[in-house]
Protein backbone atom coordinates (compact mmCIF):
# COMPACT_ATOMS: atom_id res chain seq x y z
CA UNK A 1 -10.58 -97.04 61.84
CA UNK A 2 -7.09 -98.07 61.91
CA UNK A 3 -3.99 -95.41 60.97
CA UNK A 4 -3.55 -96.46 57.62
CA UNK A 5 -6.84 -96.12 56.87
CA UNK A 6 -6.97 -92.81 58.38
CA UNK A 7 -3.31 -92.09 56.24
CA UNK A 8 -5.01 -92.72 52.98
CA UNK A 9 -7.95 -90.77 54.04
CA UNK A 10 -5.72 -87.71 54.43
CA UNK A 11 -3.74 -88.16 51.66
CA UNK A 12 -6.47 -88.91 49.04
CA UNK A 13 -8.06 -84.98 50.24
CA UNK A 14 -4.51 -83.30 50.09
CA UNK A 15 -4.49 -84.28 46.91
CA UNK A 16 -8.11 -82.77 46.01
CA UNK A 17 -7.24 -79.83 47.73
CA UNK A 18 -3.90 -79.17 45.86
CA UNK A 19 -5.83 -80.38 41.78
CA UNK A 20 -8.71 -77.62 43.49
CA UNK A 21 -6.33 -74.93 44.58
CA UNK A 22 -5.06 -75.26 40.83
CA UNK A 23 -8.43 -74.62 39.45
CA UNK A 24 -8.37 -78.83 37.96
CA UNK A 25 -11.03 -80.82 38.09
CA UNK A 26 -11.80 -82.16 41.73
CA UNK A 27 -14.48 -82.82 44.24
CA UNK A 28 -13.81 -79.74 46.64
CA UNK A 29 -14.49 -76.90 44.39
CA UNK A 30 -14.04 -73.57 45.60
CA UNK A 31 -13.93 -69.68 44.13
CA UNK A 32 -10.37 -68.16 44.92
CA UNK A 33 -11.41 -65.27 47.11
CA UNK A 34 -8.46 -62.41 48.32
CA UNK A 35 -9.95 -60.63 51.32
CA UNK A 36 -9.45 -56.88 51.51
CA UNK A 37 -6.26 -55.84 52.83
CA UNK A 38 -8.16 -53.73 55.46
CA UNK A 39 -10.80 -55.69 57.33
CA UNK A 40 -14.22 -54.13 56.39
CA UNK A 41 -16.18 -55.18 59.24
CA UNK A 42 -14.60 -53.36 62.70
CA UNK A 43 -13.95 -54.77 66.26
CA UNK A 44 -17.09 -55.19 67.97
CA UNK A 45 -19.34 -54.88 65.10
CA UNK A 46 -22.57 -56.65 64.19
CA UNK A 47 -22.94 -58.45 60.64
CA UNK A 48 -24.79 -61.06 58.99
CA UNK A 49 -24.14 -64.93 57.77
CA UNK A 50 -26.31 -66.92 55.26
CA UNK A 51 -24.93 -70.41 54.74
CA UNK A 52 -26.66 -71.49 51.61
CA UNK A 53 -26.31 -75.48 50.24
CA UNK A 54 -27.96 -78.49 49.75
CA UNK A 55 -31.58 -78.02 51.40
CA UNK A 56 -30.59 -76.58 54.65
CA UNK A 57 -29.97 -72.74 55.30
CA UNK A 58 -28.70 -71.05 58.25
CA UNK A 59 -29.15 -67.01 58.95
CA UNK A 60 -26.88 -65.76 61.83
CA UNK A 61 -25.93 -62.24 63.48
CA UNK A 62 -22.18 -62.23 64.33
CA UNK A 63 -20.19 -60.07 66.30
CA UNK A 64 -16.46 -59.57 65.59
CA UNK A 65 -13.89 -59.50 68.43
CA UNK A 66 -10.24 -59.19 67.03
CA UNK A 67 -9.92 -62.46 65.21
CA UNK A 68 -12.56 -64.15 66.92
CA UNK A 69 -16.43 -64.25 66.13
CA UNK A 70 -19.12 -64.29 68.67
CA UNK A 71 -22.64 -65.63 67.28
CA UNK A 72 -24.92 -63.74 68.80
CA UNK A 73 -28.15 -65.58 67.17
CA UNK A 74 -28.94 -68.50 64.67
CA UNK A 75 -31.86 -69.55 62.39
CA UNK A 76 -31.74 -73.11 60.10
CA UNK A 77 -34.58 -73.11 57.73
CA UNK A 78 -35.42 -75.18 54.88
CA UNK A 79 -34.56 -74.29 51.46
CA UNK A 80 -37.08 -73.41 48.60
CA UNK A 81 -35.59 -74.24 45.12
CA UNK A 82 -34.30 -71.62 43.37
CA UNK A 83 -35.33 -72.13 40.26
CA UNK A 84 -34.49 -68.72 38.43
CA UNK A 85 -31.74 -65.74 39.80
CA UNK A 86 -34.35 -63.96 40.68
CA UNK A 87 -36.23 -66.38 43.26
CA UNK A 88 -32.58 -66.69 44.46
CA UNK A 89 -32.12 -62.91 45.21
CA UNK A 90 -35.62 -62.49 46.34
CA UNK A 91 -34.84 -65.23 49.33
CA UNK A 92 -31.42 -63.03 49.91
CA UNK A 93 -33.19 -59.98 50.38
CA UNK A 94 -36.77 -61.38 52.60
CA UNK A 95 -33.66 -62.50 54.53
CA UNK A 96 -31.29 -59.15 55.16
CA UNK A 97 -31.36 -57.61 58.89
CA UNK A 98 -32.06 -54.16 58.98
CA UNK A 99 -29.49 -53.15 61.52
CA UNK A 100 -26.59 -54.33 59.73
CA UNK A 101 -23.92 -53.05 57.23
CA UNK A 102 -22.14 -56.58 55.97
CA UNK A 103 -22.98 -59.75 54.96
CA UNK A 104 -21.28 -62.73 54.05
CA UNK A 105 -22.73 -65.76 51.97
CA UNK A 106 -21.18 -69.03 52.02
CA UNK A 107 -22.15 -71.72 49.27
CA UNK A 108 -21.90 -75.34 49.45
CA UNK A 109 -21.74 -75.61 45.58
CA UNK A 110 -19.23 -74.25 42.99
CA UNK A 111 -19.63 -71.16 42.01
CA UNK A 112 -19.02 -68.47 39.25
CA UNK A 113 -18.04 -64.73 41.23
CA UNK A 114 -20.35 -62.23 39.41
CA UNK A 115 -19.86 -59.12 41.16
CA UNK A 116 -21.58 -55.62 41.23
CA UNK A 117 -21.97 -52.71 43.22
């Protein structure tokens, strides 16, 4: 691949990021998230990742040091379908570890935030 290839690569995804960040209409969707202003999770403390998109999902425990992450362990499974919320939520919670407090999700699709407590 030659540099102006590479060029128009990089300027072709700036430009979905920017329409994306704007909330237009783009390939690179993505749910404006503002973290807490006090980290929940604390130095040295165990929680949970479940990457869920396309067919593939991934389950890991992760420790946090500082700013840095240390996986401790990692599963990749096939997805079912999740035909209805509730199959969805009932693969979230045959998947929750016992011994920890937080978890994170990540999604490969767009998404709409619902949120409750």
């Amino acid at each position: 691949m030659d540099l102006l290839e590479l060029q128009k690569i990089t300027a072709a995804f700036v430009k979905e990021l920017k329409l994306s960040a704007k909330g237009e209409k783009t390939s690179l969707p993505f749910v404006v998230h503002e973290f807490s202003p006090v980290p929940l999770v604390a130095d040295g403390e165990l929680f949970q990742v479940l990457k869920i998109g396309g067919s593939i999902g991934q389950n890991a425990l992760v420790v946090k040091h500082g700013k840095e992450i240390e996986i401790k362990a990692m599963e990749e499974e096939r997805l079912p379908l999740f035909s209805t919320g509730k199959a969805f939520l009932s693969y979230i919670k045959s998947h929750l570890r016992k011994n920890v407090k937080y978890v994170t999700v990540n999604f490969a699709h767009e998404l709409k935030p619902v949120f409750e407590n």
